[in-house]
N, C-alpha and C. Protein backbone atom coordinates (compact mmCIF):
# COMPACT_ATOMS: atom_id res chain seq x y z
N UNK A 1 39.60 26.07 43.68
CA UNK A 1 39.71 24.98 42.72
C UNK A 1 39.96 23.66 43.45
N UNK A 2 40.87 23.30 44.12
CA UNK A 2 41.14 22.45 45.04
C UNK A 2 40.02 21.99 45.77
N UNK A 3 39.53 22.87 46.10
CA UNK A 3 37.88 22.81 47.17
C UNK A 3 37.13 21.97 46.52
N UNK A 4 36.51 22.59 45.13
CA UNK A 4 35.82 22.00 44.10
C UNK A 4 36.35 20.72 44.10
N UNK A 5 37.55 20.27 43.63
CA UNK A 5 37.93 18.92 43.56
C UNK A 5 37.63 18.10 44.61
N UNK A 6 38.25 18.00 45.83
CA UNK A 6 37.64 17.48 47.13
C UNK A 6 36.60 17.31 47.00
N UNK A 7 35.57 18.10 46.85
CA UNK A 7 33.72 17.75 47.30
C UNK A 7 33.39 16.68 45.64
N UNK A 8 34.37 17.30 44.31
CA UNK A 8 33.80 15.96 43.49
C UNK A 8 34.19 14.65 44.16
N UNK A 9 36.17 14.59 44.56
CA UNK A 9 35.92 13.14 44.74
C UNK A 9 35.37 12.68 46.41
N UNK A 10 34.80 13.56 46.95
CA UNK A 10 34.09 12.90 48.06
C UNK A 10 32.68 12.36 47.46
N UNK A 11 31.90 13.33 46.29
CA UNK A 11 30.68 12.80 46.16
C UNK A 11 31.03 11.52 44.86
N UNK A 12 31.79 11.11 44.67
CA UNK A 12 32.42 10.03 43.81
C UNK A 12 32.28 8.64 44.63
N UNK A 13 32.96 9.46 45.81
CA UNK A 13 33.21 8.07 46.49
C UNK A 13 32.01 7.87 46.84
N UNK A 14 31.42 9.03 47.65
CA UNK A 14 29.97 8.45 48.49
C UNK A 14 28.97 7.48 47.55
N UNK A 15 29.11 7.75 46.10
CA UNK A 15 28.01 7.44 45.01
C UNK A 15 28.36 5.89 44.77
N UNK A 16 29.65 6.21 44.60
CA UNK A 16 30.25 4.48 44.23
C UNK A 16 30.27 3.44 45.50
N UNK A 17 30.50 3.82 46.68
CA UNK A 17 29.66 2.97 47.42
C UNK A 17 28.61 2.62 48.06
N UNK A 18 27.79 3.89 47.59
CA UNK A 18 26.17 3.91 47.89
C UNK A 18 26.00 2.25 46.72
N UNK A 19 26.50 3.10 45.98
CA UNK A 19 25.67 2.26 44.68
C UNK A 19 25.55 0.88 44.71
N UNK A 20 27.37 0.59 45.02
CA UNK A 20 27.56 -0.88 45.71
C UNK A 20 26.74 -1.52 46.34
N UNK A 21 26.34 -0.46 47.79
CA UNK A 21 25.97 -1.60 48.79
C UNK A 21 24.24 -1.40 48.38
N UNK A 22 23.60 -0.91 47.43
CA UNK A 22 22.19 -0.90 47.21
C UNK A 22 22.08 -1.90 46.80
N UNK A 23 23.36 -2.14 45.61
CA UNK A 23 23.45 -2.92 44.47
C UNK A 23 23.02 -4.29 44.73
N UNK A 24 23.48 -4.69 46.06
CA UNK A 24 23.71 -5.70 47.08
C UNK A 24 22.91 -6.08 47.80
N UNK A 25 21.71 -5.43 48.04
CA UNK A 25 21.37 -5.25 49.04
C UNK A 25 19.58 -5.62 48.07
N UNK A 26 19.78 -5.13 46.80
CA UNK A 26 18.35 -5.36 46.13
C UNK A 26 18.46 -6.91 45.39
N UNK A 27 19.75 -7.17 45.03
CA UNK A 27 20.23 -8.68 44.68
C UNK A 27 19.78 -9.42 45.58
N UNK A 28 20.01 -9.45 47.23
CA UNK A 28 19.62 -10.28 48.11
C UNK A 28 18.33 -10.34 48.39
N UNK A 29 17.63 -9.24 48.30
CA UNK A 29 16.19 -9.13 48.38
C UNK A 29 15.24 -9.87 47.38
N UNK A 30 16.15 -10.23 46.21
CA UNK A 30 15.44 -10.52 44.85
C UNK A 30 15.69 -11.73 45.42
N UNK A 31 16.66 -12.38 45.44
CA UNK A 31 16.91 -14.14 45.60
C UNK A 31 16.47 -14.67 47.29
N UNK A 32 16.10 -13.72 47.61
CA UNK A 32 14.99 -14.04 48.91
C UNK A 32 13.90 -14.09 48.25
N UNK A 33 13.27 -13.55 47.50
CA UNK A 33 12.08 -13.50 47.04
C UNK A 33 11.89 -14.53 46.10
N UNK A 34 12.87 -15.05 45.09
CA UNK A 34 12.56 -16.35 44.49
C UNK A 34 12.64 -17.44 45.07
N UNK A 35 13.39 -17.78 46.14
CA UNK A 35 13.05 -18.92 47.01
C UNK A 35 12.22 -18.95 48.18
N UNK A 36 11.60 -17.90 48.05
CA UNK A 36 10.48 -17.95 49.62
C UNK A 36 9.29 -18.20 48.10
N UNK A 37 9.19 -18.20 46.76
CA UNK A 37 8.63 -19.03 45.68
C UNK A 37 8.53 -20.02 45.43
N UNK A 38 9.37 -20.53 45.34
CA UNK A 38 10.04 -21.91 44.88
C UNK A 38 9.52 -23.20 45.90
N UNK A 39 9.13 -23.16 47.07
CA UNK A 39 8.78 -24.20 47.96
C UNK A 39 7.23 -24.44 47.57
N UNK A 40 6.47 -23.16 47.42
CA UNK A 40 5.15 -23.73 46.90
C UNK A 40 4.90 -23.88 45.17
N UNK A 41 6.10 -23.61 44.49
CA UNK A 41 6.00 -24.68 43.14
C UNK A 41 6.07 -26.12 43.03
N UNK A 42 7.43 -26.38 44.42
CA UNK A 42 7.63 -28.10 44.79
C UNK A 42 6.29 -28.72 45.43
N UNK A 43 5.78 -27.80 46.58
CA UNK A 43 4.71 -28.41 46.83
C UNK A 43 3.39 -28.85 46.04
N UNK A 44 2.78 -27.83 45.08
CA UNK A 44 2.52 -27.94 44.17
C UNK A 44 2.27 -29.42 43.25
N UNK A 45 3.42 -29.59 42.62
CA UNK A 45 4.03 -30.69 41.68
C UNK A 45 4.06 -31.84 42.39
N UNK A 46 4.55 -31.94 43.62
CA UNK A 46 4.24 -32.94 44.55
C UNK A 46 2.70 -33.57 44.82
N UNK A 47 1.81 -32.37 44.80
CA UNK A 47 0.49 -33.08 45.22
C UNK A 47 -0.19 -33.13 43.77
N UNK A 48 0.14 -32.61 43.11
CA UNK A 48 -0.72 -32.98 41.74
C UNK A 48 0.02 -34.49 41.02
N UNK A 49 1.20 -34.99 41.53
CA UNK A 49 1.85 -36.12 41.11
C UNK A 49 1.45 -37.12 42.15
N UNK A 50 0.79 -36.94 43.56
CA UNK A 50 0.31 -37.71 44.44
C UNK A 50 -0.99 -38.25 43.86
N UNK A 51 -1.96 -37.71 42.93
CA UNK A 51 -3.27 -37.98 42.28
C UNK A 51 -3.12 -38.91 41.56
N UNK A 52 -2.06 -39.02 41.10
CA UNK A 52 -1.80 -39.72 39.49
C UNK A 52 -1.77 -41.16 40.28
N UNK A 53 -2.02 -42.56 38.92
CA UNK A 53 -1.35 -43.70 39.22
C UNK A 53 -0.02 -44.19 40.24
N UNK A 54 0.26 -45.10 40.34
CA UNK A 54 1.96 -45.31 41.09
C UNK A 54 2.70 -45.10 39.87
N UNK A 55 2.56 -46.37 38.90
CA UNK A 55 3.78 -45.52 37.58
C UNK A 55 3.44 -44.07 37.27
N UNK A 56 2.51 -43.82 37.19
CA UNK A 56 2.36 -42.63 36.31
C UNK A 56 2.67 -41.48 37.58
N UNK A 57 2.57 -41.83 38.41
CA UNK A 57 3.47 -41.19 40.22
C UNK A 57 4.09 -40.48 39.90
N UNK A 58 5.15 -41.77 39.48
CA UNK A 58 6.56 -42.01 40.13
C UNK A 58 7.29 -41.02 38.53
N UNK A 59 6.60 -41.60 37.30
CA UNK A 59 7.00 -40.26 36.40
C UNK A 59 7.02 -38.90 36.71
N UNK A 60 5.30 -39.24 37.20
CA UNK A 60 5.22 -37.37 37.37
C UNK A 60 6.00 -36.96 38.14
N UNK A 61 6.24 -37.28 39.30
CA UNK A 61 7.07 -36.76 40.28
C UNK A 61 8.28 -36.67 39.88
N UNK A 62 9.22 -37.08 38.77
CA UNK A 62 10.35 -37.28 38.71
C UNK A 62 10.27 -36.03 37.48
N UNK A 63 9.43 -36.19 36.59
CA UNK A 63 9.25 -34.53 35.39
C UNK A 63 9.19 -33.24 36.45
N UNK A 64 8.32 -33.62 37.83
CA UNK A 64 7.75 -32.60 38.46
C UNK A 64 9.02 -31.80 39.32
N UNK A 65 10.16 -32.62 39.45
CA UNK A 65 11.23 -32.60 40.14
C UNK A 65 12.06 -31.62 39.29
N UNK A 66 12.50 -32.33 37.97
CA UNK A 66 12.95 -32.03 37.35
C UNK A 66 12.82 -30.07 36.64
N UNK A 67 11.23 -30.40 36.54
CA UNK A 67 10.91 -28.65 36.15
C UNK A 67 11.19 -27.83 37.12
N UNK A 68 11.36 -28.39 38.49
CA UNK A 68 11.46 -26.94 39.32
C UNK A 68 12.82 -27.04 39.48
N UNK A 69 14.01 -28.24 39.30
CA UNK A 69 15.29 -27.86 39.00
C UNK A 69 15.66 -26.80 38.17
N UNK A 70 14.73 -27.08 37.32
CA UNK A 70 14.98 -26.13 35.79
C UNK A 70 14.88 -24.47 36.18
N UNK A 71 13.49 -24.36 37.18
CA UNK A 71 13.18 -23.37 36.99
C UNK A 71 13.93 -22.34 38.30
N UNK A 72 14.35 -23.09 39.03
CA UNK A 72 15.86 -22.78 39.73
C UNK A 72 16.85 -22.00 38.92
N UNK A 73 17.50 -22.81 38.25
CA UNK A 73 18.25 -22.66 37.35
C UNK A 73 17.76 -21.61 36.30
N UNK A 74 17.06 -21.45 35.91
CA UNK A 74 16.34 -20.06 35.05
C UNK A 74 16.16 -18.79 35.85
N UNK A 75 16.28 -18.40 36.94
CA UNK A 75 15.54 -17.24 37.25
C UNK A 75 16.51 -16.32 37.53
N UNK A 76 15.62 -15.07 37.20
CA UNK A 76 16.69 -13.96 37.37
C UNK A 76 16.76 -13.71 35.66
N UNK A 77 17.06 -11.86 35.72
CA UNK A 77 17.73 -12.12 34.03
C UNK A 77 18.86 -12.21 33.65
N UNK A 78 19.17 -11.80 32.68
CA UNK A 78 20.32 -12.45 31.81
C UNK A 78 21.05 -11.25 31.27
N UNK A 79 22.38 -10.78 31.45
CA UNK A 79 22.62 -9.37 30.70
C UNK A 79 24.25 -10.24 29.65
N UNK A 80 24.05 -10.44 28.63
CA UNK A 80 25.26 -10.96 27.91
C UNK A 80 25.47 -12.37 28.82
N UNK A 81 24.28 -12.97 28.58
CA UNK A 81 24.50 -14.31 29.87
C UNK A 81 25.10 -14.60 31.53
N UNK A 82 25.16 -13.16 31.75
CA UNK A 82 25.03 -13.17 32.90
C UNK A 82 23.88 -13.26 33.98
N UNK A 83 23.70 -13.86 34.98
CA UNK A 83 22.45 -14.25 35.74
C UNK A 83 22.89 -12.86 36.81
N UNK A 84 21.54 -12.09 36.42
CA UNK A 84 21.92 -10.49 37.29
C UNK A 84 21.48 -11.05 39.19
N UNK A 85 21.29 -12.15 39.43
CA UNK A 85 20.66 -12.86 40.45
C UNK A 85 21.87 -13.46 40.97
N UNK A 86 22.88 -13.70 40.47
CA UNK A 86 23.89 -14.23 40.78
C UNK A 86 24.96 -13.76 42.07
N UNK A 87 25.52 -14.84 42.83
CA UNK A 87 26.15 -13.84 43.91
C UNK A 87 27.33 -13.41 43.74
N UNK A 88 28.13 -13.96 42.55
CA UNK A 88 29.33 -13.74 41.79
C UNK A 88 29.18 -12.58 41.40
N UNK A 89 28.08 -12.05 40.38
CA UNK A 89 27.97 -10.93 40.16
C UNK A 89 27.99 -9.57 41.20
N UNK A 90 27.13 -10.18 42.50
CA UNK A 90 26.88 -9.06 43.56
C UNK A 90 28.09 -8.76 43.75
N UNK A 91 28.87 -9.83 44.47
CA UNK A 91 30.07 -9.73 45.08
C UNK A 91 31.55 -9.10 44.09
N UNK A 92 31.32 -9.22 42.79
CA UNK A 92 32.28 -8.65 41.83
C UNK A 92 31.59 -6.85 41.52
N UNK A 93 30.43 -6.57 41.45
CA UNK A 93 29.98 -5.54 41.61
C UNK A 93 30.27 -4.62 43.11
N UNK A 94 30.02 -5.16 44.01
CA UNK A 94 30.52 -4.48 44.94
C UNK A 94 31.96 -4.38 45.45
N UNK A 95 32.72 -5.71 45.15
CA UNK A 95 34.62 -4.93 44.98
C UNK A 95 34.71 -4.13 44.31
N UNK A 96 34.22 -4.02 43.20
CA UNK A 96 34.65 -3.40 41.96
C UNK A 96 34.11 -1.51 42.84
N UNK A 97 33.50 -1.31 43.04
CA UNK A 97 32.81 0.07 43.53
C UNK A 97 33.58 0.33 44.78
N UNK A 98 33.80 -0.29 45.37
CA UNK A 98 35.03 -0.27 46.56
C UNK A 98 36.17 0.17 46.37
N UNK A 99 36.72 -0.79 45.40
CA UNK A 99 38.37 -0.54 44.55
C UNK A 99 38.14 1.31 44.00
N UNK A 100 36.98 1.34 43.45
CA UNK A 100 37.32 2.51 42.33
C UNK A 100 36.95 3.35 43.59
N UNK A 101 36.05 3.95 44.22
CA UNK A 101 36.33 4.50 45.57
C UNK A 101 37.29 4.83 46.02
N UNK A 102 38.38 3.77 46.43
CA UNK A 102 39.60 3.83 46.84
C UNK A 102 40.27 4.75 45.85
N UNK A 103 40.35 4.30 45.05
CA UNK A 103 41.40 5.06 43.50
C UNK A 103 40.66 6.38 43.42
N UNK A 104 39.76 6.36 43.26
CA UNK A 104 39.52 8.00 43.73
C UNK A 104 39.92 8.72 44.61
N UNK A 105 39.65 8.43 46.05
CA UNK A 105 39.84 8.84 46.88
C UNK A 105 41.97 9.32 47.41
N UNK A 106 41.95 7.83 46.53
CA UNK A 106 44.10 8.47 46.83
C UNK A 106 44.22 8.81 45.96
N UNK A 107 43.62 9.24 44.92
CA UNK A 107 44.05 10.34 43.72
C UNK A 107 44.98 9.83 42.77
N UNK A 108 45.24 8.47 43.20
CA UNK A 108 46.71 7.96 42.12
C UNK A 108 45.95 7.59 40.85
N UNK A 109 47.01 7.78 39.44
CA UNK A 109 46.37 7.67 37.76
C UNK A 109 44.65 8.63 37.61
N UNK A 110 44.74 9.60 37.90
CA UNK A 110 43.68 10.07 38.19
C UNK A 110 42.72 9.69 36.98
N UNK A 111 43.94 10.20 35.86
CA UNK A 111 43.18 10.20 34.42
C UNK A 111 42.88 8.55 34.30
N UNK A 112 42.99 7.91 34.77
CA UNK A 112 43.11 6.23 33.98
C UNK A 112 41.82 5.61 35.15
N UNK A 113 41.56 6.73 36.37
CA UNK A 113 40.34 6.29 37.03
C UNK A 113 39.38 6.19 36.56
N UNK A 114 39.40 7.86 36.81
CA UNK A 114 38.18 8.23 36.18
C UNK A 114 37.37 7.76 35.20
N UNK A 115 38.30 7.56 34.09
CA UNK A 115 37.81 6.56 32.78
C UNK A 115 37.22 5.34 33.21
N UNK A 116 37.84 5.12 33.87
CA UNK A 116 37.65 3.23 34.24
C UNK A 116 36.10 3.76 35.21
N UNK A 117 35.98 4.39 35.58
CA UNK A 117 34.55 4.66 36.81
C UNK A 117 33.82 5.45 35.89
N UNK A 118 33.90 5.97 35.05
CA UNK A 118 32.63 6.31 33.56
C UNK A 118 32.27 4.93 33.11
N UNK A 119 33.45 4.24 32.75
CA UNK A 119 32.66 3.18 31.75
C UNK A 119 32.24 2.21 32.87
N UNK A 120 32.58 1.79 34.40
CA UNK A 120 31.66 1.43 34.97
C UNK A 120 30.23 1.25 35.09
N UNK A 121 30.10 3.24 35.18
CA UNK A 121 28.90 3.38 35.77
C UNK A 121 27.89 3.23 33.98
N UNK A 122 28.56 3.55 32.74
CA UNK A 122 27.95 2.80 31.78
C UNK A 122 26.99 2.26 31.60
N UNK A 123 28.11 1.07 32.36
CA UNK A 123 27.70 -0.57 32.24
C UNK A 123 27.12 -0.79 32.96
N UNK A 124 27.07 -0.46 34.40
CA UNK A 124 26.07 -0.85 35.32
C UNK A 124 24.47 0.05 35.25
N UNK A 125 24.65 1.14 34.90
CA UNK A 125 23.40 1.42 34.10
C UNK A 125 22.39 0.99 33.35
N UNK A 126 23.30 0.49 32.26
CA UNK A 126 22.83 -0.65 31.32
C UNK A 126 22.09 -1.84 32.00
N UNK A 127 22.46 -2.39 32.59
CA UNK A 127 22.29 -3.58 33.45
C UNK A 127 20.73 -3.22 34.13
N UNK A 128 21.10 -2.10 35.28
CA UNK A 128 19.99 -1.75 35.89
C UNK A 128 18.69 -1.32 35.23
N UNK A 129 19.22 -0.62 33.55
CA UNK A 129 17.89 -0.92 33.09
C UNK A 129 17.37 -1.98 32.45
N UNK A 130 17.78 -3.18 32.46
CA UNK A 130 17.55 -4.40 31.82
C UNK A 130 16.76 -4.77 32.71
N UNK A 131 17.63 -4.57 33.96
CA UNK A 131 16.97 -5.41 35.40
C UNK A 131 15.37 -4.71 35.60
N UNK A 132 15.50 -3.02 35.54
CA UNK A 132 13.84 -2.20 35.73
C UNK A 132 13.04 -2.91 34.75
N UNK A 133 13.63 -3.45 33.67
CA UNK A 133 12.17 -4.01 32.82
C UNK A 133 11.57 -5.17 33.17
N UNK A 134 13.11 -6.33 33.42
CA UNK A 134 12.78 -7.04 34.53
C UNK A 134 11.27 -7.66 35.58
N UNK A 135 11.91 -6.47 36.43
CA UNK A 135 11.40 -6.47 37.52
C UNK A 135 9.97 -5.51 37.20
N UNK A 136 9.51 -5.17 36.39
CA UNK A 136 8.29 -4.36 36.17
C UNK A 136 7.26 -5.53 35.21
N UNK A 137 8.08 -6.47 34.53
CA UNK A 137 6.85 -7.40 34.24
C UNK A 137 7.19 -8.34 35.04
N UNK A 138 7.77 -8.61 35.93
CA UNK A 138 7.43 -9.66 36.86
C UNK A 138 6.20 -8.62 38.31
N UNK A 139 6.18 -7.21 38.44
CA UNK A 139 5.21 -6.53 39.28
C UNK A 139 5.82 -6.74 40.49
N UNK A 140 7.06 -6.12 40.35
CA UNK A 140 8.08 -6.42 42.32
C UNK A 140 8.03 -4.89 41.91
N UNK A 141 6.96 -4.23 42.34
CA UNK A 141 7.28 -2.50 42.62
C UNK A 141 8.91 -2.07 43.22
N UNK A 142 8.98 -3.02 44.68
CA UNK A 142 10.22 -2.62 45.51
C UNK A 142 11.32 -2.65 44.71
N UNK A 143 11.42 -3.95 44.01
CA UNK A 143 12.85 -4.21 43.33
C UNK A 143 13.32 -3.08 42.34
N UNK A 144 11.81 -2.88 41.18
CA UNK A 144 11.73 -1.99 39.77
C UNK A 144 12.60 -0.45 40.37
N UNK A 145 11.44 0.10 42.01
CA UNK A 145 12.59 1.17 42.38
C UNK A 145 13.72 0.74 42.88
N UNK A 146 14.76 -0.09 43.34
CA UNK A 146 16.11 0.37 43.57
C UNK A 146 16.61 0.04 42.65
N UNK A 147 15.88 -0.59 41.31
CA UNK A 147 16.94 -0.57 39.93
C UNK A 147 16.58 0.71 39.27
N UNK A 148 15.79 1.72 39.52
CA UNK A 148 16.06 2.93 39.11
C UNK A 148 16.61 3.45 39.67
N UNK A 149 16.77 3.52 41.16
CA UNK A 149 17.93 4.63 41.83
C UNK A 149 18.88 4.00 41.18
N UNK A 150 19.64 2.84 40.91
CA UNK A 150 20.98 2.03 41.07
C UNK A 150 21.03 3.04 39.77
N UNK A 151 20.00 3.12 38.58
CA UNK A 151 20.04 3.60 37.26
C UNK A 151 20.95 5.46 37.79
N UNK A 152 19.70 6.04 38.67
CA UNK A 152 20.52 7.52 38.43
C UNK A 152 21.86 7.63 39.33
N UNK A 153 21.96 6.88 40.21
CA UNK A 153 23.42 7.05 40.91
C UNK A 153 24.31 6.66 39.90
N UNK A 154 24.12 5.43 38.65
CA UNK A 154 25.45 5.29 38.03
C UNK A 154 25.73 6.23 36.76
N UNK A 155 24.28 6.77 36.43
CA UNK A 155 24.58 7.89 35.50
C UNK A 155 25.40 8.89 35.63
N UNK A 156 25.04 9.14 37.50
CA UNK A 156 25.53 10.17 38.10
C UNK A 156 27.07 9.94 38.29
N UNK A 157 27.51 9.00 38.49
CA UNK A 157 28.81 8.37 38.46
C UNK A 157 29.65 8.75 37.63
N UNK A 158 28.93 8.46 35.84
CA UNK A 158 29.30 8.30 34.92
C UNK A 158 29.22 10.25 34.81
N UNK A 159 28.48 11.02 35.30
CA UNK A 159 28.94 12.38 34.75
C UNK A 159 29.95 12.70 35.50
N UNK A 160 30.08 12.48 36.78
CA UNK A 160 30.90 13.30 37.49
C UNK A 160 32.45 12.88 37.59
N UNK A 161 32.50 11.38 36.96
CA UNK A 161 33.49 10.95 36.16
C UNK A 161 34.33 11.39 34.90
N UNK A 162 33.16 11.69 34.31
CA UNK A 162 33.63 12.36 32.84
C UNK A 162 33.95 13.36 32.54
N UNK A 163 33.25 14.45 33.38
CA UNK A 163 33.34 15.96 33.32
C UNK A 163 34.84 16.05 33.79
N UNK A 164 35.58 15.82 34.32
CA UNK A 164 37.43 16.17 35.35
C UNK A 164 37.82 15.55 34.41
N UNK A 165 37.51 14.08 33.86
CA UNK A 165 38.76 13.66 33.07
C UNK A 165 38.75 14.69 31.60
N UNK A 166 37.88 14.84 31.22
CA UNK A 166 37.44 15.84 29.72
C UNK A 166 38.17 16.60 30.17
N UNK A 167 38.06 17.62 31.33
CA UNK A 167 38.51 19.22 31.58
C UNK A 167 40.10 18.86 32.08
N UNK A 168 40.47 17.51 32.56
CA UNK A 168 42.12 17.55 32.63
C UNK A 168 42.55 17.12 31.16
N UNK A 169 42.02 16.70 30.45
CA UNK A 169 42.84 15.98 29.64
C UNK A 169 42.93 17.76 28.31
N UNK A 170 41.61 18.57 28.15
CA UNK A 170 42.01 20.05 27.85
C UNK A 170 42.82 20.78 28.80
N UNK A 171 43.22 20.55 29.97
CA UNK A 171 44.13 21.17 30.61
C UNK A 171 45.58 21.05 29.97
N UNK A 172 45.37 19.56 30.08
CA UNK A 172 46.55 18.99 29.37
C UNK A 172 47.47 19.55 28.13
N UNK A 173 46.16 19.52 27.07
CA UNK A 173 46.64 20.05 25.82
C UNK A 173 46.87 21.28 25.54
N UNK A 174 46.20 22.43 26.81
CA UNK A 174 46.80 23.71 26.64
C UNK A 174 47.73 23.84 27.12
N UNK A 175 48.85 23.24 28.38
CA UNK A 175 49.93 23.14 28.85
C UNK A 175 51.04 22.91 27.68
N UNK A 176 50.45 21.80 27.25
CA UNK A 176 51.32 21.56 25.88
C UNK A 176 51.70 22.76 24.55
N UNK A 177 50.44 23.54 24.71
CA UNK A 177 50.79 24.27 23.64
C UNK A 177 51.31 25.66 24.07
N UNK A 178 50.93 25.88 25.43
CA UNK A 178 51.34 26.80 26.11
C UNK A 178 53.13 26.54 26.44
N UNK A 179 53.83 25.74 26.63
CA UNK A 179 55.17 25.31 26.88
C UNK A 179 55.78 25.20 24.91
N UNK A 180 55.26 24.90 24.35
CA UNK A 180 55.71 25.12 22.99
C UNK A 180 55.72 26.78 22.55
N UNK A 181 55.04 27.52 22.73
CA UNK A 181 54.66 28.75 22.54
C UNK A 181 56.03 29.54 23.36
N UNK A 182 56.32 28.89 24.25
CA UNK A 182 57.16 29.56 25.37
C UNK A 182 58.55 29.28 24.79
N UNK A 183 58.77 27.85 24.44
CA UNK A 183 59.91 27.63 23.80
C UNK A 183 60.42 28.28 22.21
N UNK A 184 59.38 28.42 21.52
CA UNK A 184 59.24 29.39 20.01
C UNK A 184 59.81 30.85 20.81
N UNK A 185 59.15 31.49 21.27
CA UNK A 185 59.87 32.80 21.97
C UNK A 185 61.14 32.18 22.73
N UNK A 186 61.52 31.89 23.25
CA UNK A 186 63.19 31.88 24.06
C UNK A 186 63.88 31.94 22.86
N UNK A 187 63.43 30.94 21.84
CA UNK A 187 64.28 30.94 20.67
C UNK A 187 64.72 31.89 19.67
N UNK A 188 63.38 32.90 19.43
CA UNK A 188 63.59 33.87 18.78
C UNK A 188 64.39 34.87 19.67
N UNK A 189 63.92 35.41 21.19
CA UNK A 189 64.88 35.92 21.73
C UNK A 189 65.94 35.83 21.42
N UNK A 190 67.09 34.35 21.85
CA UNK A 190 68.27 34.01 21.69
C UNK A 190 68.50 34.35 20.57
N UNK A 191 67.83 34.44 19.40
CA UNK A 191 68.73 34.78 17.91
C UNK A 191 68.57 36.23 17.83
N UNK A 192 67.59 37.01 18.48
CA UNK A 192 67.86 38.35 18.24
C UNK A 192 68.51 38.63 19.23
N UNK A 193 69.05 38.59 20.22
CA UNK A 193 70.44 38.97 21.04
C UNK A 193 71.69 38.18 20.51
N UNK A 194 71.71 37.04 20.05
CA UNK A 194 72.75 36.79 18.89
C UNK A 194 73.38 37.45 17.97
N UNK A 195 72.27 38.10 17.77
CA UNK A 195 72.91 39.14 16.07
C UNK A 195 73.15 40.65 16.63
N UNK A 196 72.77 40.74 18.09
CA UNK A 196 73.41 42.24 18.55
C UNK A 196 74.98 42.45 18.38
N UNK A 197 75.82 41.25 19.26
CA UNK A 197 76.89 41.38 18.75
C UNK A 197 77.90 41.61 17.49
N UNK A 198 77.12 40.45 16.66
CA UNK A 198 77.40 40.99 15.71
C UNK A 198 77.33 42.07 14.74
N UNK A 199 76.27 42.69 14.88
CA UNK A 199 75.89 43.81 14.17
C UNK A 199 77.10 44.58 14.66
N UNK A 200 77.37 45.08 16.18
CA UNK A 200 77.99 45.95 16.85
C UNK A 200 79.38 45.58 16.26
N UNK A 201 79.75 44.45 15.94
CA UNK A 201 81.19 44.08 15.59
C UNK A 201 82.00 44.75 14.23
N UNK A 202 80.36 44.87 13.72
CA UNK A 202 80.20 45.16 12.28
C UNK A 202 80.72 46.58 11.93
N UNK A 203 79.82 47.21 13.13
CA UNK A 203 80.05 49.04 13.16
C UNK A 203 81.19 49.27 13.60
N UNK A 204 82.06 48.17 14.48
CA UNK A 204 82.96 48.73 14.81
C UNK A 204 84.45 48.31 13.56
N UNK A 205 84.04 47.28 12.87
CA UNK A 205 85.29 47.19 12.09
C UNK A 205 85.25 48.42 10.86
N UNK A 206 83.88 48.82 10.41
CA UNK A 206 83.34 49.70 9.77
C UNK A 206 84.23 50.76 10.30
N UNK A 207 84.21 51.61 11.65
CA UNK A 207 84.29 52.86 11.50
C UNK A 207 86.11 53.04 11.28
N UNK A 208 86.86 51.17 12.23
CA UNK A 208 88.21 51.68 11.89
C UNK A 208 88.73 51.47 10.36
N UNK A 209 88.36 51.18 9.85
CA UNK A 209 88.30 50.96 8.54
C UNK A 209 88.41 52.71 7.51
């Protein structure tokens, strides 16, 4: 039993920081890939605003400026307004898989982990499939697969999370009823060796009688 436990929270940990550093690792790949973009949109806008008049230039160039600010600022998706492109996000995603790692691994609040690393892997599920749809109509093959692995490692997260806390928390409740059960018998014991004496007290005032 013990054994069993060990190899779950070793493959806990290994999963939760696999997951992390993929997590990390396909984020950076993505925001490499929108700015190795982004220079031939400026260039672009630049030479089609070089054609124009001087006023009508100096507009274009300044709309032309302006849209690829914008479109800076737009990219990447959005999960509850979060920019999944974001490095806040990477970097809070990968403490976060670190920390719970750790808490696995020293075994402390086991029950209050575990929970917390189910509804993790949830949520980051969720995410990763927002991100696979993502990344499948934009046609980044590379990206679409590591947001499906990111998808089955956190599922996987999320079972091997759930299954120990379910089976401790029924451990739990048969302990409980098993220690009540135990206390109902001591009790009845104690009252039927209670009434031995007396009975015997009984026979004996009986016979001098």
């Amino acid at each position: 039993m013990r054994t069993q436990l060990t190899r779950l929270r070793v493959s806990l940990v290994l999963l939760l920081v696999g997951s992390g550093l993929l997590f990390a690792i396909g984020s950076t790949i993505e925001r490499h890939q929108h700015h190795a973009e982004h220079p031939s949109t400026a260039a672009t806008s630049s030479t089609e605003s070089g054609t124009s008049g001087e006023s009508g230039g100096e507009s274009g160039s300044g709309e032309g400026a302006k849209h690829v600010e914008k479109s800076n600022g737009e990219v990447g998706a959005k999960i509850l307004g979060v920019n999944t492109e974001s490095v806040a996000l990477m970097i809070v995603a990968v403490v976060a898989s670190l920390l719970l790692a750790l808490g696995v691994w020293l075994g402390r609040w086991p029950r209050l982990v575990l929970l917390c690393v189910a509804g993790f892997g949830l949520v980051f599920a969720a995410g990763d499939g927002r991100e696979l749809v993502h990344q499948l109509d934009e046609s980044h093959a590379g990206l679409a697969t590591i947001a499906a692995i990111l998808i089955g490692l956190h599922l996987a997260v999320t079972g091997l999370a759930a299954a120990p806390a379910a089976e401790q928390q029924a451990r739990d409740r048969s302990d409980q009823a098993c220690c009540g059960e135990d206390a109902e018998e001591e009790h009845q014991v104690a009252g039927v060796t209670g009434t031995r004496p007396l009975g015997h007290f009984a026979a004996v005032l009986g016979r001098s009688s």
